[in-house]
Protein backbone atom coordinates (compact mmCIF):
# COMPACT_ATOMS: atom_id res chain seq x y z
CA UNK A 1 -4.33 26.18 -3.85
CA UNK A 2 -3.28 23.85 -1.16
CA UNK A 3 0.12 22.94 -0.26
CA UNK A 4 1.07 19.44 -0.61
CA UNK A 5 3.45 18.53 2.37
CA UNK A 6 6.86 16.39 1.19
CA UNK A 7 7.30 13.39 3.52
CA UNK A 8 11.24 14.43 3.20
CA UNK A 9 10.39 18.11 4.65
CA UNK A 10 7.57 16.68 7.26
CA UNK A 11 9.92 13.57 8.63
CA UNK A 12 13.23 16.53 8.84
CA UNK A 13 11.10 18.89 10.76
CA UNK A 14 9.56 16.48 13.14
CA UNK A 15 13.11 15.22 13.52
CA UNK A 16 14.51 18.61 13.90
CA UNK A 17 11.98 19.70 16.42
CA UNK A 18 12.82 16.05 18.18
CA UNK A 19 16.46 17.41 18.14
CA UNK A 20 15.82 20.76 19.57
CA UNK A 21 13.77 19.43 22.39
CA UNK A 22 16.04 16.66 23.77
CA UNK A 23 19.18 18.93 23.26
CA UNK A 24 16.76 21.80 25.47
CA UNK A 25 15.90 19.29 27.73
CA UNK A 26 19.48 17.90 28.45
CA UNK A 27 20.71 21.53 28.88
CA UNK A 28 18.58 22.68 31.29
CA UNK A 29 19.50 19.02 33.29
CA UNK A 30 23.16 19.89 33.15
CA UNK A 31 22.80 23.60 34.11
CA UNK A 32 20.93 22.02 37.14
CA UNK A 33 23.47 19.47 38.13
CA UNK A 34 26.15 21.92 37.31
CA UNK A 35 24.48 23.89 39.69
CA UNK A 36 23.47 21.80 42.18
CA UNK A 37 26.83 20.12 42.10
CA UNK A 38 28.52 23.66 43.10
CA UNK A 39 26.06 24.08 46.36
CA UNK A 40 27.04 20.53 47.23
CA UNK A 41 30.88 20.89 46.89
CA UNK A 42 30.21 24.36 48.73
CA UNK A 43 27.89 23.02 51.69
CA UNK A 44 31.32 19.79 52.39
CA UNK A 45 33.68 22.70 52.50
CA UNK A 46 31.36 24.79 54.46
CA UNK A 47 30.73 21.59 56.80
CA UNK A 48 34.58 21.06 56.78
CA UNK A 49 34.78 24.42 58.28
CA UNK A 50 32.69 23.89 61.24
CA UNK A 51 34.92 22.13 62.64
CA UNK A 52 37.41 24.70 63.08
CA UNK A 53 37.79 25.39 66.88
CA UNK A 54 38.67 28.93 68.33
CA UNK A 55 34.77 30.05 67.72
CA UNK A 56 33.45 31.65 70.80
CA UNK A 57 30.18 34.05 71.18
CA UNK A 58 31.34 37.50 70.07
CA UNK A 59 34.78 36.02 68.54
CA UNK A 60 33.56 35.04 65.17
CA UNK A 61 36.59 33.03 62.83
CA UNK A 62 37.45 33.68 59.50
CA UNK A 63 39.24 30.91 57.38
CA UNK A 64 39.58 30.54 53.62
CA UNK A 65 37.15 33.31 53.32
CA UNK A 66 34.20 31.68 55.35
CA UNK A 67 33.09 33.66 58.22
CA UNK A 68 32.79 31.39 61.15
CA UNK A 69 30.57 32.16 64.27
CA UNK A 70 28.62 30.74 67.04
CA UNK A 71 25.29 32.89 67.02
CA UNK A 72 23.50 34.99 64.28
CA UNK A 73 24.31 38.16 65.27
CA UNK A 74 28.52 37.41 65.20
CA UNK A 75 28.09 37.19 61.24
CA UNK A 76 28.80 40.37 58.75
CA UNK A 77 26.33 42.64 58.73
CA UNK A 78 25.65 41.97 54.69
CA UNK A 79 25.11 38.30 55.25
CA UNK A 80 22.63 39.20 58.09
CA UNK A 81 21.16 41.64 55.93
CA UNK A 82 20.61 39.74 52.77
CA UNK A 83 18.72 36.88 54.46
CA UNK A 84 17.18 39.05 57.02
CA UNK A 85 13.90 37.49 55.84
CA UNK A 86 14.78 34.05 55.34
CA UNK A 87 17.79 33.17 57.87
CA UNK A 88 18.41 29.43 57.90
CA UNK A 89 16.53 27.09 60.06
CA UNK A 90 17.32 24.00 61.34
CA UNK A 91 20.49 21.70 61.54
CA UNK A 92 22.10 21.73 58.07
CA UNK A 93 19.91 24.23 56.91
CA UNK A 94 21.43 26.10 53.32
CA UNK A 95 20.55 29.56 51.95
CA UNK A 96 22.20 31.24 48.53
CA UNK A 97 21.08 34.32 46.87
CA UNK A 98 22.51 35.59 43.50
CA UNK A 99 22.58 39.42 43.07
CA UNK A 100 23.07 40.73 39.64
CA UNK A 101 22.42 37.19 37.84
CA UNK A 102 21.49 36.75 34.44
CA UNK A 103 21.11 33.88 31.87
CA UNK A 104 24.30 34.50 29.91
CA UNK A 105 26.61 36.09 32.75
CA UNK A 106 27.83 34.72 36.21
CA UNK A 107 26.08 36.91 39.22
CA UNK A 108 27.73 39.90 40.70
CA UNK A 109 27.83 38.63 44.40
CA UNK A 110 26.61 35.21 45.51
CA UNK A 111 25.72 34.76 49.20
CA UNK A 112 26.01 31.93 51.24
CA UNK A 113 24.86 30.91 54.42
CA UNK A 114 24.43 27.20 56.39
CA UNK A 115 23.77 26.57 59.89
CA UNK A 116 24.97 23.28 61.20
CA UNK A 117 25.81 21.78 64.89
CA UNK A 118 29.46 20.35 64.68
CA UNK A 119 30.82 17.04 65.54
CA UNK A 120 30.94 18.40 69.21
CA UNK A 121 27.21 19.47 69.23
CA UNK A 122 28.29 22.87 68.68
CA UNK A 123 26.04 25.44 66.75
CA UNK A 124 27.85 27.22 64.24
CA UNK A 125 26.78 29.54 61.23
CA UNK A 126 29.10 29.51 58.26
CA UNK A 127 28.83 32.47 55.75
CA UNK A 128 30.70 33.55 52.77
CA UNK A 129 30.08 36.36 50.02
CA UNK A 130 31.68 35.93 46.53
CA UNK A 131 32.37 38.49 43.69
CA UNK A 132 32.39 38.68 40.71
CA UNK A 133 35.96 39.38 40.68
CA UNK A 134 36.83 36.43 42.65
CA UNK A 135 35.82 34.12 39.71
CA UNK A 136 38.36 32.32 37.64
CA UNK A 137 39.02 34.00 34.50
CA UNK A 138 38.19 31.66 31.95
CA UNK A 139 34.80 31.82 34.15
CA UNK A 140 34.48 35.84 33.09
CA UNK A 141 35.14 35.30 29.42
CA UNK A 142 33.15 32.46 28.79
CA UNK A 143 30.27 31.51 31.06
CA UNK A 144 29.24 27.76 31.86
CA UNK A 145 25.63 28.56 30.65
CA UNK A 146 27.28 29.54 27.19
CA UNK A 147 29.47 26.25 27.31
CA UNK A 148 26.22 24.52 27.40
CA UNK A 149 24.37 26.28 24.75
CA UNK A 150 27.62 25.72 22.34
CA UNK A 151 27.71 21.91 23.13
CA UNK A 152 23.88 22.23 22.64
CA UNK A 153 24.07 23.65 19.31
CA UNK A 154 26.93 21.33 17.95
CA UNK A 155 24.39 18.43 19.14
CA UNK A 156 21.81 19.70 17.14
CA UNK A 157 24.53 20.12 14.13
CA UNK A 158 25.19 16.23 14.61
CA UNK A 159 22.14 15.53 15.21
CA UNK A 160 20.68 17.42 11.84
CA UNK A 161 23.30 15.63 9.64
CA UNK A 162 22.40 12.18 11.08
CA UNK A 163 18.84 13.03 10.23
CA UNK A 164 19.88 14.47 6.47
CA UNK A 165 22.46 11.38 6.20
CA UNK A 166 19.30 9.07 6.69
CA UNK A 167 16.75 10.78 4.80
CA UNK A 168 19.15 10.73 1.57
CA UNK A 169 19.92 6.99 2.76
CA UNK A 170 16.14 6.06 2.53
CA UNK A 171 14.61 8.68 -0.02
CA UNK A 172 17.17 7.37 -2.96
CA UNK A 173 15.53 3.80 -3.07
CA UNK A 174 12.07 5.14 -2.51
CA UNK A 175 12.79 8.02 -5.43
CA UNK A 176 14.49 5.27 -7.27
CA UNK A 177 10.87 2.79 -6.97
CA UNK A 178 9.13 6.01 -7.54
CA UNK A 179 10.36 6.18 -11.01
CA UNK A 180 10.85 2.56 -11.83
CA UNK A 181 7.39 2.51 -11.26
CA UNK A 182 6.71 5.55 -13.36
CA UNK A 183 8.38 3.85 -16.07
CA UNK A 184 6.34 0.70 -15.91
CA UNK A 185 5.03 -0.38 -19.48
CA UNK A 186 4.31 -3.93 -20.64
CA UNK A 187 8.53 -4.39 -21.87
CA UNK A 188 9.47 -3.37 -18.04
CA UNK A 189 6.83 -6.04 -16.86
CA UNK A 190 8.58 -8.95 -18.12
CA UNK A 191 11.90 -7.78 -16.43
CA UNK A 192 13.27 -8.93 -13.28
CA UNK A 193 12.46 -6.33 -10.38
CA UNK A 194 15.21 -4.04 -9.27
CA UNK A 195 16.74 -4.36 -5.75
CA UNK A 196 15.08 -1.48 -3.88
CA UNK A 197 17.60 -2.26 -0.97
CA UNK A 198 14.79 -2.64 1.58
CA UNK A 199 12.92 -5.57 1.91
CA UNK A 200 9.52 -3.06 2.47
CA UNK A 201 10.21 -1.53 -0.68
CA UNK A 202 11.00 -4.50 -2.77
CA UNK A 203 7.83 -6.03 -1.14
CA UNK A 204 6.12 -3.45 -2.75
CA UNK A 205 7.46 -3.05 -6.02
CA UNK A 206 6.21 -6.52 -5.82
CA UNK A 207 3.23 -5.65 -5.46
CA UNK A 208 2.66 -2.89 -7.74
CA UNK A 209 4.41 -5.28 -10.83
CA UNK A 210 1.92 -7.92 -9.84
CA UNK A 211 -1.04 -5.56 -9.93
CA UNK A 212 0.28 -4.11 -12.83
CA UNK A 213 0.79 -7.07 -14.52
CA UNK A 214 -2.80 -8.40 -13.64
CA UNK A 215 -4.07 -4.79 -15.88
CA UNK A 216 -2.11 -6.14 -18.45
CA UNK A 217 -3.28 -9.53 -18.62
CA UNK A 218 -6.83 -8.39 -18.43
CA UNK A 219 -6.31 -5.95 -21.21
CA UNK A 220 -5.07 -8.38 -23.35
CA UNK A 221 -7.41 -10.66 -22.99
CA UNK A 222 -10.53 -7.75 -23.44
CA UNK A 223 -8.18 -6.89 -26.88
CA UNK A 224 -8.33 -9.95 -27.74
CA UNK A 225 -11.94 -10.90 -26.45
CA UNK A 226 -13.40 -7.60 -28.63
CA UNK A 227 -11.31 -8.47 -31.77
CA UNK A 228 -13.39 -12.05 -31.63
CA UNK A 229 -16.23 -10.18 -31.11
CA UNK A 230 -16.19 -7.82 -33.81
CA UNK A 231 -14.90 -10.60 -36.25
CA UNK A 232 -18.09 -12.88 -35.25
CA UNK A 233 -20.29 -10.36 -35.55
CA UNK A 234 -18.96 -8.45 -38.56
CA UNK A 235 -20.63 -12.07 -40.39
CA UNK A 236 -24.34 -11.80 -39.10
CA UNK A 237 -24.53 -7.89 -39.66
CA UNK A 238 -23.20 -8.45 -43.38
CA UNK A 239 -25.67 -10.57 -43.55
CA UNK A 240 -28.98 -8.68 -42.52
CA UNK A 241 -27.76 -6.10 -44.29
CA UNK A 242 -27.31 -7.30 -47.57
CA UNK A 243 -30.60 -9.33 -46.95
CA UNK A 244 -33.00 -6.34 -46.02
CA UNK A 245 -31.55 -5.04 -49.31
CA UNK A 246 -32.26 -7.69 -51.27
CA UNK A 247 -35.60 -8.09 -49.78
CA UNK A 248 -36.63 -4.58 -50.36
CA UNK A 249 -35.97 -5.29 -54.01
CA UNK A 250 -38.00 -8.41 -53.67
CA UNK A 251 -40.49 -6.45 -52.80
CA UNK A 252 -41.07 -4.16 -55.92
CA UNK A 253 -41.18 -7.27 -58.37
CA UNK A 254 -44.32 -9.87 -58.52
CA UNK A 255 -44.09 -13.48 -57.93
CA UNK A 256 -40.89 -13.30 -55.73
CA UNK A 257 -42.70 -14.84 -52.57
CA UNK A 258 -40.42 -17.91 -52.14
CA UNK A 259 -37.64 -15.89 -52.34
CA UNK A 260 -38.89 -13.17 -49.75
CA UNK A 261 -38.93 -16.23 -47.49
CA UNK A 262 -35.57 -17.46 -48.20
CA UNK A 263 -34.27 -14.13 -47.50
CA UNK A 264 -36.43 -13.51 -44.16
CA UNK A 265 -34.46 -16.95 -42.84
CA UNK A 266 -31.26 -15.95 -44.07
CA UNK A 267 -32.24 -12.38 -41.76
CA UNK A 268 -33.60 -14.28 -38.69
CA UNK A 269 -30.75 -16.64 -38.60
CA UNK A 270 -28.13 -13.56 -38.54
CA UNK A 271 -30.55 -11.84 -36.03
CA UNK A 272 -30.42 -15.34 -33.71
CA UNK A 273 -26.65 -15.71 -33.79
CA UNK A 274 -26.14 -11.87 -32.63
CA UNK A 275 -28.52 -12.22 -30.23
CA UNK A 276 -27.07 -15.92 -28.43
CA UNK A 277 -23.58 -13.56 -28.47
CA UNK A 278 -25.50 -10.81 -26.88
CA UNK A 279 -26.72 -12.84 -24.50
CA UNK A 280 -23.46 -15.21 -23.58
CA UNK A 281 -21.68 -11.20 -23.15
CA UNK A 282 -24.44 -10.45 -21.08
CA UNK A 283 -24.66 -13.81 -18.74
CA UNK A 284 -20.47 -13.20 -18.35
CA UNK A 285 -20.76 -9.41 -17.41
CA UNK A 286 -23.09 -10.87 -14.47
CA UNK A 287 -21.63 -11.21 -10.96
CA UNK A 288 -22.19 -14.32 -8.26
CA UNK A 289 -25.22 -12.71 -6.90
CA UNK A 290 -27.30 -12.97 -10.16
CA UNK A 291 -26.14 -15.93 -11.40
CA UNK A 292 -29.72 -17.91 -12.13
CA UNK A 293 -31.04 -20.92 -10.64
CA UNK A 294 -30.54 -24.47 -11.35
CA UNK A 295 -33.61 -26.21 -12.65
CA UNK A 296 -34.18 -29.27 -14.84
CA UNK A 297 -32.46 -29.76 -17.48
CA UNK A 298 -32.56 -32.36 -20.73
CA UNK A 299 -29.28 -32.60 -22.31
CA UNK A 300 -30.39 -35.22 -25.38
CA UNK A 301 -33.88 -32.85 -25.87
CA UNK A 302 -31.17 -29.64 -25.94
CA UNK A 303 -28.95 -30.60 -28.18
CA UNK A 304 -31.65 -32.06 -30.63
CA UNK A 305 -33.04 -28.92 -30.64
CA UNK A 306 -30.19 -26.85 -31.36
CA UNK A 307 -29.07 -29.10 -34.39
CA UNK A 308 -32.71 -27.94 -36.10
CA UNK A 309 -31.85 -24.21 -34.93
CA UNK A 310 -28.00 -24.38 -36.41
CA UNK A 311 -28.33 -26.79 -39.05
CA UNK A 312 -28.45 -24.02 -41.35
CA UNK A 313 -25.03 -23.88 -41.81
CA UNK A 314 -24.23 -27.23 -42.88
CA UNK A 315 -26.82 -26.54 -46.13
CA UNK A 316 -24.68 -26.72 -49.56
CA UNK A 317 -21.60 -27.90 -47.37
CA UNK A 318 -20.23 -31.89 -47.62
CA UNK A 319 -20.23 -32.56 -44.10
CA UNK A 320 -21.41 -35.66 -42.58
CA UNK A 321 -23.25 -35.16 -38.92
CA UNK A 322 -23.18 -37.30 -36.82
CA UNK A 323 -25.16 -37.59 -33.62
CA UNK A 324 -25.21 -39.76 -30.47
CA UNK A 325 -27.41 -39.22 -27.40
CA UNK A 326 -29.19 -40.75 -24.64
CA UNK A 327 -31.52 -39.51 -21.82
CA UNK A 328 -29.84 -37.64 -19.00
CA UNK A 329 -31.50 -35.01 -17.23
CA UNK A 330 -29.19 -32.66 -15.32
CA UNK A 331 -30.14 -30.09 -12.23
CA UNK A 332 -28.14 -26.93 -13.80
CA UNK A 333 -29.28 -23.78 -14.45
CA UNK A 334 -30.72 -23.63 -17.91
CA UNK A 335 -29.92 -20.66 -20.01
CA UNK A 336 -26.32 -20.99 -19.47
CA UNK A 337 -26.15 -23.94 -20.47
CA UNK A 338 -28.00 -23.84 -23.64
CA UNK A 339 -25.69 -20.99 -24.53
CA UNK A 340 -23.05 -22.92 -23.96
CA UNK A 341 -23.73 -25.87 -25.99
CA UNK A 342 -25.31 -23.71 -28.79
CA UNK A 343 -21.60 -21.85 -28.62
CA UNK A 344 -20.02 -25.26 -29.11
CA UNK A 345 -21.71 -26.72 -32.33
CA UNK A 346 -22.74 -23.42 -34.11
CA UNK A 347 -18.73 -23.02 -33.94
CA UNK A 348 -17.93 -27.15 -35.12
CA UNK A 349 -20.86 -26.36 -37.67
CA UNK A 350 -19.53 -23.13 -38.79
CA UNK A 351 -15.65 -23.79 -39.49
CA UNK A 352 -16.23 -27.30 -40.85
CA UNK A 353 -16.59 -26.93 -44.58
CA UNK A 354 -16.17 -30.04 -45.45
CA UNK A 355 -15.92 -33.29 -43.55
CA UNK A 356 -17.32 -34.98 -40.27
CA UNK A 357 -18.90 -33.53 -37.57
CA UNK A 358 -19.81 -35.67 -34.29
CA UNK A 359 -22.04 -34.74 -31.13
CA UNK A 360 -21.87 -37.76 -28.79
CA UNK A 361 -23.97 -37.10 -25.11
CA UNK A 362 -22.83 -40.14 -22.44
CA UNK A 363 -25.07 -38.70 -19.82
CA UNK A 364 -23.62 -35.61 -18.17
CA UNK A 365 -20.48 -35.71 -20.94
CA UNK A 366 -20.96 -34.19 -24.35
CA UNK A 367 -18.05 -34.56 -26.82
CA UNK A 368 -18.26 -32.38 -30.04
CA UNK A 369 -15.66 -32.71 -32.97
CA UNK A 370 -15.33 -31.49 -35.87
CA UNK A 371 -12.88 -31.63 -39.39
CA UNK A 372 -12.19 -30.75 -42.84
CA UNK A 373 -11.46 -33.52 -44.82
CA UNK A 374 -8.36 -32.91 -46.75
CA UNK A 375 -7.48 -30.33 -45.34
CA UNK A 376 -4.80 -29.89 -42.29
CA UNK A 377 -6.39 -29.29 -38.79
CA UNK A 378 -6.06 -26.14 -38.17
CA UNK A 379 -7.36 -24.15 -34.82
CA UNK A 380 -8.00 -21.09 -36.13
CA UNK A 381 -10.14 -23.03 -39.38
CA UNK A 382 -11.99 -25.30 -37.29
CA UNK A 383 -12.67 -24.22 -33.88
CA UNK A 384 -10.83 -21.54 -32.18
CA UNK A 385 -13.42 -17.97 -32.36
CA UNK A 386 -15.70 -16.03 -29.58
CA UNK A 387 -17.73 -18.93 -29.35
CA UNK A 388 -15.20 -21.24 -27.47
CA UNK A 389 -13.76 -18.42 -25.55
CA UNK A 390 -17.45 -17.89 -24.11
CA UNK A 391 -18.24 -21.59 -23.43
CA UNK A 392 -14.83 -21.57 -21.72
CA UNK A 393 -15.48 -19.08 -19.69
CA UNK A 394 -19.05 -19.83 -18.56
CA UNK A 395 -17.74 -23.30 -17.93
CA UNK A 396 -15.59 -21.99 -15.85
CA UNK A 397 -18.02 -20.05 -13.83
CA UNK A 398 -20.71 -22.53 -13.02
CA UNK A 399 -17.38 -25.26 -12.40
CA UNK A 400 -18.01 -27.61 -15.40
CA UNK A 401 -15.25 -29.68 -16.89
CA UNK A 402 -14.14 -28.17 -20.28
CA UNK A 403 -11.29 -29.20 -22.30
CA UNK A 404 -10.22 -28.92 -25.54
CA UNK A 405 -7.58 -30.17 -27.84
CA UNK A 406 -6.66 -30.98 -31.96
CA UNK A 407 -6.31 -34.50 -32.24
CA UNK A 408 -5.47 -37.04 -35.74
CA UNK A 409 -6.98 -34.33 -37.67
CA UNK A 410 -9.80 -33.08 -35.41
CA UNK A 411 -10.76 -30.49 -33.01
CA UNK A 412 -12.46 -32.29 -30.40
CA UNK A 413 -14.16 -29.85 -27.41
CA UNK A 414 -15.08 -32.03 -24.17
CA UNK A 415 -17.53 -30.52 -21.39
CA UNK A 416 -18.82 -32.34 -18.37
CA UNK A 417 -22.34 -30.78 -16.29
């Protein structure tokens, strides 16, 4: 099983190994200036001492422990020994060499050498040997190089509870939008969003209520759209059904060919109105890329045919049609807009049981109303079902004009090609 890494654990170590290499880094720089600093104050005292006069070939001087001396051969023996193989060379030349060094414990002799001409243009060679014993005694008990690595360590100490101090600074708000977001349901979607303290974070707790609340609205309106959906259709099923049953009784008696036909309409009507829902679902589930092409189109020759197809639900009902055209032809694509206007008076036709209903067509504008006469407009009675939703929405798609509002009694739908 693989190992998730925390962001909390990954951002402490890469800050931890940050830590360790700057405070390495600096420590080795001091240990070399510390260093470097010592053979520079040496070499000015060593320099200082050149000057002394008295020095003569053969009568070497000795003053604050440097060993002072004209030629090579006038200097201790050790000295001459020690850098037998590397003398110095040159004016101002420097030698040192540590016997007994290690990294945690001063050497146990250091040996020092320069040759320099004086002021005077005098040669002189400046030595001086140092013990272990000569060193100060805080110098003994605690070395400089373990100075550093203490003052290294607390750095990292400081440095590792800056890093922690941080972390806990920034991981609270971002565990804190973790489980706000966690929490999310459709009651926490209507709330004001928390302060996250960071403007990145509350930029994205933005962004994850707006996406969230974009789910929601489409869910609701897919709830909604398949509760319309399965209440249109629950009619037209209830209706073959009970018709093929009724039919196949038909069938075992004599004489009952008028009815058979009755019945067969009754069937094919149910059968078209499923299959014009079918077929507006289908023609919305489409993307841009299939949308069909636009073609000509006869608005007045449209709707007169799709009165004959739908007038079947105004038989046995006390409504008064009313029609109004003229000749307009349109360049729109066809289908959808057939399905659209057979949406719009199937549903005027449909939840108008008794009253007026009016189609007026003023070239591209078709205005359909529809109400019950003595009875109080109401949307849900007279208009509002899956078959507005649809025209709406194909409207919508292809850019036509829709509108729709309940007016003195009516519910008057409004679409412009």
């Amino acid at each position: 099983m693989k190992i998730k890494l925390s962001l909390k654990l990954f951002f402490m170590l890469v800050m931890l190994l940050l830590g360790l290499l700057m405070a390495g880094f600096f420590s080795v720089l001091a240990l070399n200036y510390y260093e470097q600093g010592l053979d520079r104050s040496t070499r000015q005292s060593m320099l200082e001492a050149a000057e002394v006069e008295g020095v003569k070939k053969g009568h070497p001087v000795k003053v604050l422990g440097y060993h002072i001396a004209s030629s090579w051969q006038d200097l201790p023996p050790q000295i001459k020994e020690v850098f037998a193989d590397t003398p110095p060379v040159g004016n101002r030349a420097f030698a040192k060499k540590l016997i007994g060094a290690t990294f945690f414990s001063p050497p146990e002799k250091v040996y020092l050498v320069l040759k320099v001409n004086n002021q005077a243009g005098q040669l002189r060679y400046i030595a001086k040997v140092i013990t272990r014993h000569q060193l100060p005694a805080k110098e003994k008990h605690i070395p400089h190089i373990l100075h550093v690595a203490i003052f290294a360590l607390a750095s990292i100490a400081c440095f590792l509870l800056v890093v922690i101090f941080m972390i806990r600074k920034v991981t609270k708000p971002v565990e804190s939008l973790k489980n706000w977001a966690k929490s999310l349901n459709e009651e926490k979607l209507k709330q004001p969003l928390p302060d996250f303290q960071y403007t990145e974070l509350n930029t994205l707790a933005e962004i994850v209520k707006a996406s969230l609340s974009s789910v929601q609205q489409t869910l609701a309106r897919e709830q909604q759209f398949l509760a319309h959906a399965s209440h249109e259709l629950r009619t037209p099923i209830a209706v073959i059904r009970t018709n093929s049953e009724l039919l196949a009784k038909l069938q075992e008696k004599q004489g009952t060919a008028e009815k058979q036909s009755v019945v067969l309409a009754r069937i094919e009507r149910a059968a078209k109105t499923m299959t014009n829902l079918t077929e507006t679902l289908l023609w919305l589930s489409r993307d841009d890329a299939n949308l069909p092409a636009s073609g000509q189109v006869n608005l007045a020759q449209i709707i007169e045919q799709l009165i004959g197809e739908l007038d079947y639900l105004l038989k046995n009902k006390p409504v008064q049609l009313q029609v109004q055209t003229e000749p307009c032809i349109i360049n729109a694509p066809e289908i959808p807009c057939r399905i659209v206007l057979t949406n719009l008076i199937r549903n005027a036709f449909q939840h108008t049981a008794a009253g007026t209903v009016s189609i007026h067509q003023v070239k591209r504008i078709i205005i359909i109303s529809n109400s019950n006469a003595g009875k109080t407009c109401d949307s849900t009675e007279l208009g509002f079902g899956l078959g507005l939703q649809l025209s709406q929405k194909l409207a919508k798609r292809y850019g036509w004009l829709y509108s729709d509002k309940v007016a003195r009694g009516a519910y008057r739908v409004q679409i412009r090609f």
